[in-house]
Protein backbone atom coordinates (compact mmCIF):
# COMPACT_ATOMS: atom_id res chain seq x y z
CA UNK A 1 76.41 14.22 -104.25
CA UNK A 2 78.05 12.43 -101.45
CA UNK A 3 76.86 9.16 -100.88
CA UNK A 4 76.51 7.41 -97.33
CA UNK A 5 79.84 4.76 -97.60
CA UNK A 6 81.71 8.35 -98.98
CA UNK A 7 80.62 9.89 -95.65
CA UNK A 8 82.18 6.98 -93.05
CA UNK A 9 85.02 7.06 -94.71
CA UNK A 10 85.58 10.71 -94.20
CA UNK A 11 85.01 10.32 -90.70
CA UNK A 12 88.56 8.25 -90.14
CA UNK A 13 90.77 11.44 -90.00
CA UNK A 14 92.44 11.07 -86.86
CA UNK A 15 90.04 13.19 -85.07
CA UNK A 16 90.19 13.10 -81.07
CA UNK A 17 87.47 11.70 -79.18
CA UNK A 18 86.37 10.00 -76.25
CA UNK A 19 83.10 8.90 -75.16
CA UNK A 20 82.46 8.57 -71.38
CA UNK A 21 85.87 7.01 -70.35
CA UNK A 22 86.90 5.57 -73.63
CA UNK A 23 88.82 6.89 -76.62
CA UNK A 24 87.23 6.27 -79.94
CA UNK A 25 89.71 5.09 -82.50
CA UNK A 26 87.12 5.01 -85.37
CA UNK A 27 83.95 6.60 -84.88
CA UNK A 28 82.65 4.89 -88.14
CA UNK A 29 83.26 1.12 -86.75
CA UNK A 30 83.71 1.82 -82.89
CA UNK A 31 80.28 0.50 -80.92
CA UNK A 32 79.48 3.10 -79.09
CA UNK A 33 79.38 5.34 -82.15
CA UNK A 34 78.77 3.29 -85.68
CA UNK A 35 75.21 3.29 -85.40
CA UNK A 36 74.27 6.63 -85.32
CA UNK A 37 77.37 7.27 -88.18
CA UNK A 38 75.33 4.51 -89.97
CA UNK A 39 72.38 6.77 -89.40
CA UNK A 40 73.91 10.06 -90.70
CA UNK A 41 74.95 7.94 -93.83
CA UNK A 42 71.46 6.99 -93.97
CA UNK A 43 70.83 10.70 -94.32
CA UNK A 44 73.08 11.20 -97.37
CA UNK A 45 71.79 7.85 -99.21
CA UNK A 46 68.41 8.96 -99.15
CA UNK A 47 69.65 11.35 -101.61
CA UNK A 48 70.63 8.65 -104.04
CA UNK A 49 66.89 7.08 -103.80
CA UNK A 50 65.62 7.16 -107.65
CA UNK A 51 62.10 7.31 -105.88
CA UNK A 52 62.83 10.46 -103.61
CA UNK A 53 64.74 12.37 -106.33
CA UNK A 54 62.42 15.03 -106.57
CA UNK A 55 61.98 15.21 -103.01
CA UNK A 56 65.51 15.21 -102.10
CA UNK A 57 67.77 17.08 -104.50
CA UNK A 58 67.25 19.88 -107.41
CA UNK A 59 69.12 21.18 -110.50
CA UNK A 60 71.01 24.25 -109.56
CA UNK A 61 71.20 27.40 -111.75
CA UNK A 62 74.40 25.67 -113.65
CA UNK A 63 72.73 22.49 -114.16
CA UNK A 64 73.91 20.38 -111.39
CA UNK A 65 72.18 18.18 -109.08
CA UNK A 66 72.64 19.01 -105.67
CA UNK A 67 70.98 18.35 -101.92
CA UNK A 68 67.84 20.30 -101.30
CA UNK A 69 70.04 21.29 -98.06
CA UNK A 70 71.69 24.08 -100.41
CA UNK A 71 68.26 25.05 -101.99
CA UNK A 72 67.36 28.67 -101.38
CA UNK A 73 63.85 29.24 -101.22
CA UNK A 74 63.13 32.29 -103.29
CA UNK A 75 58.68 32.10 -102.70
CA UNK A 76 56.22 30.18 -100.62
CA UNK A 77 55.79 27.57 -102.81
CA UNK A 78 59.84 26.71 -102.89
CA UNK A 79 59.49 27.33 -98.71
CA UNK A 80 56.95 24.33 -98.86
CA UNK A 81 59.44 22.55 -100.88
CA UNK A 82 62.32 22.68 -98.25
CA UNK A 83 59.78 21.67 -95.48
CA UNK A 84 59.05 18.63 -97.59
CA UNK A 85 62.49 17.57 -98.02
CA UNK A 86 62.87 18.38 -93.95
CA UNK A 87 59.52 15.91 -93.73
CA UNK A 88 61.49 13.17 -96.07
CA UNK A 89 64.68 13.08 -93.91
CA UNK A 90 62.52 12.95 -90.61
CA UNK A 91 60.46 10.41 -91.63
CA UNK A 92 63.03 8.10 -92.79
CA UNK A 93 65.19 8.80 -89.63
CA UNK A 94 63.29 8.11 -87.08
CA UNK A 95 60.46 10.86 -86.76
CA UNK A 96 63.55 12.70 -85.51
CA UNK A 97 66.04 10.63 -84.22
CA UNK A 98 68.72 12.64 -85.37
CA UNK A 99 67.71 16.51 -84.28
CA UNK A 100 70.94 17.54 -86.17
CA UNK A 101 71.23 15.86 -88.85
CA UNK A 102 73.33 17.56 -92.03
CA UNK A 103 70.49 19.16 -93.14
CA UNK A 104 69.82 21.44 -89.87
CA UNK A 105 73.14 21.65 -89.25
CA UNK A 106 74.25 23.90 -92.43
CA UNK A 107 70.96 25.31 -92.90
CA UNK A 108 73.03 27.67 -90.39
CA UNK A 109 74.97 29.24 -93.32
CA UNK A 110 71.73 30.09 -94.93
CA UNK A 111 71.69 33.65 -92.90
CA UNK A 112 75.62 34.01 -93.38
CA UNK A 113 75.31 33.67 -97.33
CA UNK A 114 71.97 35.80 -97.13
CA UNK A 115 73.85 38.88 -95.84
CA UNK A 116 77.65 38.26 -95.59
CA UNK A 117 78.84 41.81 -95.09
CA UNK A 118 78.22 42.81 -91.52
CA UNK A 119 79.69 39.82 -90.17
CA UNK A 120 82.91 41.56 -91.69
CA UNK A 121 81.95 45.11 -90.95
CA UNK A 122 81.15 44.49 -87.86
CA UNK A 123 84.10 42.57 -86.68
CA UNK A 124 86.81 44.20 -84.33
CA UNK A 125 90.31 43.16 -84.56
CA UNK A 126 91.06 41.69 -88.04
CA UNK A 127 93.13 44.55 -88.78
CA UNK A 128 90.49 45.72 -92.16
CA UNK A 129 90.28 42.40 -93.64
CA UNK A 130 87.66 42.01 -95.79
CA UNK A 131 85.97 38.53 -94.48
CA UNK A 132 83.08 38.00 -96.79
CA UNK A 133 85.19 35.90 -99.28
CA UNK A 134 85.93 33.77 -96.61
CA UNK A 135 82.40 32.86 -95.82
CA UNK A 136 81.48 32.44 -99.16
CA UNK A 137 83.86 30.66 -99.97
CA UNK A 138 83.43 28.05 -96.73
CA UNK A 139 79.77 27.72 -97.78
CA UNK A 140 80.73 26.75 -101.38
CA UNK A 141 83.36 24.26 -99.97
CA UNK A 142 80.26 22.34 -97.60
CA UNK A 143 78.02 22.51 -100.60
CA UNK A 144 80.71 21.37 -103.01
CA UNK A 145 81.23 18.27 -100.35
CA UNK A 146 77.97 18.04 -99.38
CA UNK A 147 80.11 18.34 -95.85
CA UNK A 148 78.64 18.61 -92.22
CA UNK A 149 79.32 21.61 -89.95
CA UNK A 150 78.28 20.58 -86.57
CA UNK A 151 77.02 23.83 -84.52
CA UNK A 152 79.14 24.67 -81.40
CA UNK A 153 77.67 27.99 -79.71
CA UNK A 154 77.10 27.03 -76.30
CA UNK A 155 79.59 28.76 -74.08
CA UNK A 156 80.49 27.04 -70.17
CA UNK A 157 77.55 27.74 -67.40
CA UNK A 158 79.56 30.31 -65.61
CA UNK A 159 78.52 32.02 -62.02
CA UNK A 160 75.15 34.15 -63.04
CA UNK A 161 75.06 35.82 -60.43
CA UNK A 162 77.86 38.34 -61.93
CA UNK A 163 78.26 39.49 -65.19
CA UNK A 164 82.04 39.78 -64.26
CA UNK A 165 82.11 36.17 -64.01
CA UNK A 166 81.93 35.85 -67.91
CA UNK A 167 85.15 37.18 -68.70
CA UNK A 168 86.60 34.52 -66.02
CA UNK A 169 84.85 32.22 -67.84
CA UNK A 170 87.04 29.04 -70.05
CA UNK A 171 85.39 30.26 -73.16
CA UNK A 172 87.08 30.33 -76.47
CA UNK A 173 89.22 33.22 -77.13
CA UNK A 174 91.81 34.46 -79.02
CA UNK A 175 94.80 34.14 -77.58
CA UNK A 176 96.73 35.58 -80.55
CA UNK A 177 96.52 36.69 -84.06
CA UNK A 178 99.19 37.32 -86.86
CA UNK A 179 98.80 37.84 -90.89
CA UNK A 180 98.15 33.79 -91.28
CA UNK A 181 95.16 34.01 -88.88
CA UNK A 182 94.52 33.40 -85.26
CA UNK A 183 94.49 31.22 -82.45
CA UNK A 184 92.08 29.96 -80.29
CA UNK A 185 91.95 28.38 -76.80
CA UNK A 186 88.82 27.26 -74.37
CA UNK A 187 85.68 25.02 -74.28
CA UNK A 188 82.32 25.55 -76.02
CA UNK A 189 80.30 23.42 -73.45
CA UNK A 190 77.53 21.92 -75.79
CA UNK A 191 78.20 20.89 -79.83
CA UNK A 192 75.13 18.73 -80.33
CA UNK A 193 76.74 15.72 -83.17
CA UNK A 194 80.06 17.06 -83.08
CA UNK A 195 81.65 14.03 -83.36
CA UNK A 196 79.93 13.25 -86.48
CA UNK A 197 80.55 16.09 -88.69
CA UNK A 198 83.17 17.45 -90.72
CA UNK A 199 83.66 20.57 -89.51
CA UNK A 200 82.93 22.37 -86.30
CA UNK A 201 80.93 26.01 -86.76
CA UNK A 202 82.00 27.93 -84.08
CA UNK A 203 80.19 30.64 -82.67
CA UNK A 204 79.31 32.68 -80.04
CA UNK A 205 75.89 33.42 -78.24
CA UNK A 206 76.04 36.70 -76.43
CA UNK A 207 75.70 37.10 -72.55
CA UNK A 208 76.80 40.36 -70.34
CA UNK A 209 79.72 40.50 -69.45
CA UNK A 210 81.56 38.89 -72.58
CA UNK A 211 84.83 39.82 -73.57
CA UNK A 212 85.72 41.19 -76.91
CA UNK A 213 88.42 38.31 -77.03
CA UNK A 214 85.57 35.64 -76.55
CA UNK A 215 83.69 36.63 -79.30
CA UNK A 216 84.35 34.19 -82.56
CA UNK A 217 82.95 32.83 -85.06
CA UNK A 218 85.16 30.32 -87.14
CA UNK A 219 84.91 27.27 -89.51
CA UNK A 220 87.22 24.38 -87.92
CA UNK A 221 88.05 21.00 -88.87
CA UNK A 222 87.00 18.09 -86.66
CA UNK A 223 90.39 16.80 -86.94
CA UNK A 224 92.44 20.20 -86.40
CA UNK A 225 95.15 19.36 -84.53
CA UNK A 226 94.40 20.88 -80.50
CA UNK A 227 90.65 20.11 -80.81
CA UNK A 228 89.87 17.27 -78.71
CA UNK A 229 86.02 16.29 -78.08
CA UNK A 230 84.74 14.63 -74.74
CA UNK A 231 81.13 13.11 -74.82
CA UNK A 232 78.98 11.94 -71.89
CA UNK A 233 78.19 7.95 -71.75
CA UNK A 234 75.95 7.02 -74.68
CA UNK A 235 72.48 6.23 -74.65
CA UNK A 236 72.42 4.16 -77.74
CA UNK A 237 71.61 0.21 -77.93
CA UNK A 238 73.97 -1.04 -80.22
CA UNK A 239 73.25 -4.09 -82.07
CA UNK A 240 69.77 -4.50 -80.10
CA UNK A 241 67.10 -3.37 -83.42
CA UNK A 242 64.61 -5.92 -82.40
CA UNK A 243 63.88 -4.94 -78.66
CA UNK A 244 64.84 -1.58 -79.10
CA UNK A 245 63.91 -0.31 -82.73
CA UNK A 246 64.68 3.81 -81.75
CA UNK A 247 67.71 3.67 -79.55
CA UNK A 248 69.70 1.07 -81.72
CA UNK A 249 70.02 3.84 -84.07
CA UNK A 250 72.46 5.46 -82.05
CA UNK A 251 72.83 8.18 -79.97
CA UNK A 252 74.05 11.99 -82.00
CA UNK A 253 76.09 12.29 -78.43
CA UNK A 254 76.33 15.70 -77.02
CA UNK A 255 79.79 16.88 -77.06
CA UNK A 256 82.21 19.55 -75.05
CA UNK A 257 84.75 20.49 -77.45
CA UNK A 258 88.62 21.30 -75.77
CA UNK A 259 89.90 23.88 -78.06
CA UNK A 260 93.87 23.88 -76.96
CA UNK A 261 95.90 26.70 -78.63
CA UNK A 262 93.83 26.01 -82.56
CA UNK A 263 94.88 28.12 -85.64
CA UNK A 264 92.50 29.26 -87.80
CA UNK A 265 93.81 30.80 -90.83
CA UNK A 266 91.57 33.96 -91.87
CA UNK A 267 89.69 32.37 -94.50
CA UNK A 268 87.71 30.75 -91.65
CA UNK A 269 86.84 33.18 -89.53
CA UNK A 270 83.84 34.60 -89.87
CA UNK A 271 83.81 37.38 -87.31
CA UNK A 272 85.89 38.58 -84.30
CA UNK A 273 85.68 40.92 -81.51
CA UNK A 274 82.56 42.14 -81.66
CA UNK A 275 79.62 41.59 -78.35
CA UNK A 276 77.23 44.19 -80.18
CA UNK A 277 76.97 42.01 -82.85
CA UNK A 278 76.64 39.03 -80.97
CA UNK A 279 73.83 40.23 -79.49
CA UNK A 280 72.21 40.14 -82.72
CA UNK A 281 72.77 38.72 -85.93
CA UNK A 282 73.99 35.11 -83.98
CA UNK A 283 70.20 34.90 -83.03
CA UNK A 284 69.26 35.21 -86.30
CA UNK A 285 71.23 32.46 -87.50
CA UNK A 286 69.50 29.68 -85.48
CA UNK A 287 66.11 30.92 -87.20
CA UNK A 288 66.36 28.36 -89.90
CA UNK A 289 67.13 25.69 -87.02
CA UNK A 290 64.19 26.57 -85.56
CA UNK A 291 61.81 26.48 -87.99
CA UNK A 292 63.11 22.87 -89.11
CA UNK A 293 62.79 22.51 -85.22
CA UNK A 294 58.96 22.89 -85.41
CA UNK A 295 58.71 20.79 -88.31
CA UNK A 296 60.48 18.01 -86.46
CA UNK A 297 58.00 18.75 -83.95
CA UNK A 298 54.58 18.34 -86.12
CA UNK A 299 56.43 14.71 -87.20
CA UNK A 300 56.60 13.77 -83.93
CA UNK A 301 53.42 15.01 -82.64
CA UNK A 302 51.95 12.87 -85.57
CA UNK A 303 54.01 9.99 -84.46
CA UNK A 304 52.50 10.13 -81.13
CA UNK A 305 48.69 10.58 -82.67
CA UNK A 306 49.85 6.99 -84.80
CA UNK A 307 50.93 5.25 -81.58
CA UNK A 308 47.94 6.42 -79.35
CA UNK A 309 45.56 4.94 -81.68
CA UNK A 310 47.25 1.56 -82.52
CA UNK A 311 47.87 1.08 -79.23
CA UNK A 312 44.36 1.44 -78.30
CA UNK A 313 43.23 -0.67 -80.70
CA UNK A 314 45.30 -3.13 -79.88
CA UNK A 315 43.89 -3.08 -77.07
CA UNK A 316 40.08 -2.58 -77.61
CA UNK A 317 40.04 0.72 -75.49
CA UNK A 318 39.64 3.07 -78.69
CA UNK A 319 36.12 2.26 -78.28
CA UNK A 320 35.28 2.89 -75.03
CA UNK A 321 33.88 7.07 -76.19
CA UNK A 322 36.05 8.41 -73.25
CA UNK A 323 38.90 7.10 -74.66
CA UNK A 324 38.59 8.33 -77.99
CA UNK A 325 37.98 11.99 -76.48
CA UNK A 326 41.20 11.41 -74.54
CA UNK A 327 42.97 10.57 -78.00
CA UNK A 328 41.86 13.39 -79.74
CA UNK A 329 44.10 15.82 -77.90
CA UNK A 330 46.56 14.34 -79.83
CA UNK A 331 44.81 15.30 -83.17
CA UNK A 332 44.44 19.07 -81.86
CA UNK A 333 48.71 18.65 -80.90
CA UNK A 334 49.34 17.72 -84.18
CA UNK A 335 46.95 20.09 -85.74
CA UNK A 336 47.73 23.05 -84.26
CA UNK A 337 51.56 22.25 -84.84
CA UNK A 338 50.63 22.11 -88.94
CA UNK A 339 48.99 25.23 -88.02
CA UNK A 340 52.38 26.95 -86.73
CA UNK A 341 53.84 25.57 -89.88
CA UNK A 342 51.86 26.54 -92.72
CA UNK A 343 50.89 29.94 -90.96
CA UNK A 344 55.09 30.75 -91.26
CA UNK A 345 55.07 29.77 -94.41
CA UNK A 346 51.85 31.38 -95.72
CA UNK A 347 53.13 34.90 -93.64
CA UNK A 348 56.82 34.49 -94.64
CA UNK A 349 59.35 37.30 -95.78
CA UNK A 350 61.64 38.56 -98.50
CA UNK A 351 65.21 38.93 -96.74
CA UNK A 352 67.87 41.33 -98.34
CA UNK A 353 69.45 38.16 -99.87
CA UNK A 354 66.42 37.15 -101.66
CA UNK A 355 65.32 34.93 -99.45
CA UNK A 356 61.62 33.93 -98.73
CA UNK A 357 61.14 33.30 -94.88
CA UNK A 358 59.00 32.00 -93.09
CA UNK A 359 57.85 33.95 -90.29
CA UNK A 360 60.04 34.13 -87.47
CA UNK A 361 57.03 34.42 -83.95
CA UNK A 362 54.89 32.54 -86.06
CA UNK A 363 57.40 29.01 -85.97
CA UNK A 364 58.79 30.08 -82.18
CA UNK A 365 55.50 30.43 -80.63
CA UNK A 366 54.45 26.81 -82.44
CA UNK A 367 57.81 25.73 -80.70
CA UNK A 368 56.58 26.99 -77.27
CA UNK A 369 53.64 25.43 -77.70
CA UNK A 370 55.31 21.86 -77.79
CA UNK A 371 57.31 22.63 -74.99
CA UNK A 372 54.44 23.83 -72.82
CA UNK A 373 52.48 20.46 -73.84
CA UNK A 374 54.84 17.71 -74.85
CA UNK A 375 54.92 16.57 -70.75
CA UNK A 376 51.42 16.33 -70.00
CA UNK A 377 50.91 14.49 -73.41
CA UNK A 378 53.46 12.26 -73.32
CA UNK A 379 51.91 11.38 -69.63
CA UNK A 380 48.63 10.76 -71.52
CA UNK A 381 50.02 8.25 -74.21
CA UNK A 382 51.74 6.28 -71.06
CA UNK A 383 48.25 5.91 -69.32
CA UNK A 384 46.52 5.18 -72.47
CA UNK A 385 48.80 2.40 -73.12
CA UNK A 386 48.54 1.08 -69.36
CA UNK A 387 50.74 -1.62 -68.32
CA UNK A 388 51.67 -2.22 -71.99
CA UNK A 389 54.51 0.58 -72.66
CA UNK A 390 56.17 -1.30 -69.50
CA UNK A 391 55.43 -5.12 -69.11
CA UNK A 392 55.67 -6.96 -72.15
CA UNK A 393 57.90 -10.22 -73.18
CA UNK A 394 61.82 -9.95 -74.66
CA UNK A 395 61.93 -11.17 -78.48
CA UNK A 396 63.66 -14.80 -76.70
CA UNK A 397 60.93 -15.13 -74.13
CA UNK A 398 58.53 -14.74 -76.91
CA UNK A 399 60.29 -17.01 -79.21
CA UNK A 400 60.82 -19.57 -76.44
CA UNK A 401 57.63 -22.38 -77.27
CA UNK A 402 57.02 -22.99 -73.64
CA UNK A 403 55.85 -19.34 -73.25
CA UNK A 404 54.21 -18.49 -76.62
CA UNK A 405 51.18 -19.88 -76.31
CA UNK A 406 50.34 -17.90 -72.71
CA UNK A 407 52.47 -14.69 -74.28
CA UNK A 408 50.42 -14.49 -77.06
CA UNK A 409 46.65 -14.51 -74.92
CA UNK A 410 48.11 -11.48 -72.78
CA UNK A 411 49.05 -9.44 -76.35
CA UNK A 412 45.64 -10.48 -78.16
CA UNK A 413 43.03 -7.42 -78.21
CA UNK A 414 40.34 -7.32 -80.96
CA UNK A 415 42.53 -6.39 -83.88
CA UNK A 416 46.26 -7.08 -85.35
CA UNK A 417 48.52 -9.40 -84.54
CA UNK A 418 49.93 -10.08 -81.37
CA UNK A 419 53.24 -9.38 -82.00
CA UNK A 420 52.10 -6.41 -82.90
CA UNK A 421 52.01 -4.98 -79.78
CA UNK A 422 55.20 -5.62 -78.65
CA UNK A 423 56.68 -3.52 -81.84
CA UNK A 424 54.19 -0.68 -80.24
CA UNK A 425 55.35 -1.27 -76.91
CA UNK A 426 58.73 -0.87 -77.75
CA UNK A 427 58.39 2.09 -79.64
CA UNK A 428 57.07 3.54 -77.06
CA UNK A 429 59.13 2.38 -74.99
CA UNK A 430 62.54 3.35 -76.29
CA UNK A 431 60.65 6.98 -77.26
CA UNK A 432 59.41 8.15 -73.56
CA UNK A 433 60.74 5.24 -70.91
CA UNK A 434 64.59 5.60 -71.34
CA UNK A 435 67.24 7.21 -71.13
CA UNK A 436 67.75 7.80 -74.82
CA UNK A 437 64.40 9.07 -74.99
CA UNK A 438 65.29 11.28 -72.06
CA UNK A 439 67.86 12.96 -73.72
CA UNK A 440 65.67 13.32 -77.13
CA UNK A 441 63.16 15.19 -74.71
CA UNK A 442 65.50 17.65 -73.07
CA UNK A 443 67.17 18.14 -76.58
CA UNK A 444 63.88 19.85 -77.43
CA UNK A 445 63.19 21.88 -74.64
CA UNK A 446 67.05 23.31 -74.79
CA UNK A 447 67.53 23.41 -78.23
CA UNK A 448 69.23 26.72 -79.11
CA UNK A 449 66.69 28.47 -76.95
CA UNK A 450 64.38 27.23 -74.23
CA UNK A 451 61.05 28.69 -73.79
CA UNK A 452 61.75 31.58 -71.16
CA UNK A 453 64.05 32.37 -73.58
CA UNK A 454 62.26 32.42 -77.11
CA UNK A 455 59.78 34.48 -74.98
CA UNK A 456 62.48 37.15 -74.16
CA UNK A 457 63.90 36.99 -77.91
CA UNK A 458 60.38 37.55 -78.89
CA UNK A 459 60.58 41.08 -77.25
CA UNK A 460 64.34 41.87 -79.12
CA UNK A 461 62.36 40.85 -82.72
CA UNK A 462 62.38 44.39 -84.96
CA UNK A 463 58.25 44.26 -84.97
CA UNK A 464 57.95 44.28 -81.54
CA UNK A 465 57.87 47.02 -79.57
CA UNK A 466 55.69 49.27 -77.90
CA UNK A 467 56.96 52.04 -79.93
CA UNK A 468 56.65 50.29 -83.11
CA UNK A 469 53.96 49.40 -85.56
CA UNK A 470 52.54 46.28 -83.66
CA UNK A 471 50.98 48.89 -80.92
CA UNK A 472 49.49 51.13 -83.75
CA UNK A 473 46.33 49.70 -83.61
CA UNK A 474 46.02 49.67 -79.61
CA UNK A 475 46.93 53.72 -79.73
CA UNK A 476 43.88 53.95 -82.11
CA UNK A 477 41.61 52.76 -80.24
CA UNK A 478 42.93 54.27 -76.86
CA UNK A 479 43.02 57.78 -78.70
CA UNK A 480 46.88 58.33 -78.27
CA UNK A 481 49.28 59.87 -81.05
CA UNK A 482 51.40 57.89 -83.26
CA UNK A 483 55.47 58.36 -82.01
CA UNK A 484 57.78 60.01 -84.17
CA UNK A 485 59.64 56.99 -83.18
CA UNK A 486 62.75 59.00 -82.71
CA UNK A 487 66.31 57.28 -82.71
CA UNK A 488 66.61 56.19 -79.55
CA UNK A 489 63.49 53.76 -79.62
CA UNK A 490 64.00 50.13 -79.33
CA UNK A 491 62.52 49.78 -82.36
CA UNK A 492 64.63 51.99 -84.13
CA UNK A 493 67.97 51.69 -82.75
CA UNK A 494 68.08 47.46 -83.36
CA UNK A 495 70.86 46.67 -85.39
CA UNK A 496 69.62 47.51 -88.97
CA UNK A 497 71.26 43.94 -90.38
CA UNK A 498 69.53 41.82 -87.79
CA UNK A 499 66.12 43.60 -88.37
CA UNK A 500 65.89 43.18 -91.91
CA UNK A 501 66.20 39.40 -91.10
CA UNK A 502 62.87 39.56 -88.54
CA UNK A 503 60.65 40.31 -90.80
CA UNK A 504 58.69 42.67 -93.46
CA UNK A 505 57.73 45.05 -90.43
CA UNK A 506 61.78 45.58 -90.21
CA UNK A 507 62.08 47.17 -93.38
């Protein structure tokens, strides 16, 4: 397994890339990006903890000890056993510092080694190439390496008001292909961590209006000679753990990739030419992401739960009874997110690859309930804590002896220490009063899909339609006929691929 000093070493390859207006020789050792690389190899040394060995890693059908990132749950109880390893990695990073760290990244590929085949069949323009190999054989080279394939979907905002605008649009397309392979050009607008992983999985969401050209899906090396990847300023406090414990960890950056005339040989593409099937199955693939998404959610919804109730303690307000009422609505966030959890675990799926899945509305809707809460509660924490998530001393102003002694009466409360306080306060502070905290909040609410649009996904699932199964019950009671459900349904005429990867109902 790779360790973490494997992992920075990797990432000197002569890759391309600038954050804000500076070029990044090194992003292992440069400042504005070592931390969170230190982070990431944080993430692969936690694999190497004797202690977490059971947590982190299994024995694989040939005997080898590998990342619980490549374990394929096969039943509930091995579903609960990824979410625990998902748990492990959170809790040591942050409560979710890094959103895609190795582990979400690649648990991509779970969908493409579930059900290879219509990513080839479907694909338009390879000339009968059989690309299945190819795919395997690019998820058996991350495994192998325990590599990183950063997700890059996110096609340029282009004018909405037209679906002609799309094909205007500086996506990435093929500009050619020949029997080596093809070659791309364009911008994918958003690759969340780019930077910081080993390859870039390209992809393709589908909007009207895309070209058959625009549609690709590709492994590419960060380094590939053309790709070049432009960040916005950082948000991360380098070098400054004490006064700010979260954002000193580094920022995962959020990164437009410049893809200037790229060849991909065939082995690495994935699928071409195709909108159909863009419409579907590239959905699909995010499912995984999402349900680690809601995990990562019910760690930090406990995280906030922790810090209301120290904080209040701190200072003596937890038992004033109004208070205490006011803290419990964290309990019922936390709650309620478990409840999204273990309910898609508990209702999960077989898929046609043999994989047990949790269930797909079940994890979105817990999802879009953070979304719809997460403002109003992190408003609540910030009046809980009153003036102490905003004025309290630096680390030298409370290590300076002319100030201690009146520092220290303003941070006393009933219990703990207090220097206590000011670990809270900064917490808190670096969490949801800055600008890295900022971005860690509108990470969430447009990760892969925001909540208008998990709503309207919701509708495209295989079980729900009006015409299909879920509305059975309501046509008993109102008295009306079951459909025949003829072909042209909804229901019916869904891609049968992307179905059977909804749910039971779409078998």
């Amino acid at each position: 397994m790779r360790t973490g000093k494997e992992y920075l070493e990797a990432l000197n390859d002569g890759r391309r890339v600038w954050v804000g207006d500076e070029f990044i020789d090194n992003v292992a050792t440069h400042p504005k990006t070592r931390a969170f690389a230190k982070l990431t190899a944080d993430f692969y040394d936690l694999h190497h903890r004797p202690e977490l060995e059971d947590v982190m890693t299994f024995v694989d059908e040939d005997g080898v000890r590998r990342s619980m990132m490549w374990f394929k749950p096969t039943d509930k109880e091995s579903l609960r056993r990824k979410r625990r390893y998902h748990e492990t990695v959170l809790r040591n990073l942050g409560a979710g510092a890094a959103p895609r760290s190795p582990d979400v990244n690649n648990s991509v590929f779970r969908t493409y080694v579930d059900d290879p085949r219509p990513w080839s069949d479907q694909s338009v323009g390879t000339d009968g190439r059989d690309l299945v190999p190819g795919i395997l054989e690019f998820c058996d080279l991350l495994r192998e390496g325990d590599l990183n394939a950063a997700i890059a979907f996110v096609d340029p905002q282009t004018d909405r008001s037209r679906d002609s605008a799309q094909a205007e649009s500086p996506n990435v397309h093929v500009v050619s292909t020949n029997d080596d392979g093809i070659v791309v050009s364009g911008v994918k607008s958003v690759a969340t961590g780019a930077v910081f992983a080993d390859y870039i999985n390209l992809g393709t969401f589908y909007k009207p209006g895309v070209t058959s050209e625009q549609i690709v899906f590709a492994g590419v090396p960060a380094n590939a000679p053309g790709v070049t990847m432009i960040n916005r300023e950082a948000n991360g406090r380098d070098g400054e753990e004490t006064e700010h414990p979260m954002s000193s960890q580094g920022d995962e950056l959020d990164t437009t990739i410049i893809f200037d005339n790229v060849f991909i040989p065939w082995e690495r593409v994935f699928h071409l030419g195709n909108p159909e099937h863009a419409s579907y199955y590239p959905q699909r693939v995010f499912d995984w992401v999402h349900y680690q998404a809601v995990v990562r959610e019910m760690v930090r919804a406990e995280l906030m739960l922790g810090l209301a109730l120290l904080i209040t303690e701190h200072t003596g307000t937890y038992a004033i009874p109004p208070v205490r009422a006011r803290v419990s609505q964290f309990v019922g966030f936390m709650q309620t997110l478990k409840a999204h959890v273990v309910a898609s675990e508990e209702d999960g799926f077989m898929t046609p690859g043999g994989t047990y899945k949790p269930n797909v509305l079940m994890f979105d809707f817990g999802r879009v309930f953070y979304l719809e809460n997460i403002s109003r509660l992190t408003a609540e924490l910030l009046d809980l804590c009153g003036r102490a998530s905003l004025v309290f001393p630096t680390e030298g102003q409370w290590q300076n002896p002319e100030f201690r002694p009146w520092l220290e009466a303003l941070q006393s409360g009933p219990v703990g220490r207090p220097h206590d306080r000011l670990k809270i306060s900064r917490v808190i502070r670096d969490y949801f009063m800055s600008d890295w905290g900022d971005r860690m909040a509108a990470f969430e609410g447009f990760n892969g899909t925001p909540i208008l649009l998990i709503r309207e996904l919701t509708i495209r699932r295989a079980e729900i339609s009006a015409a299909g199964p879920i509305a059975d019950l309501a046509r008993s009671i109102c008295g009306i006929e079951n459909p025949e459900r003829p072909e042209q349904t909804e229901y019916l005429a869904q891609a049968e691929y992307a179905r059977l990867q909804d749910s039971a109902a779409g078998r």
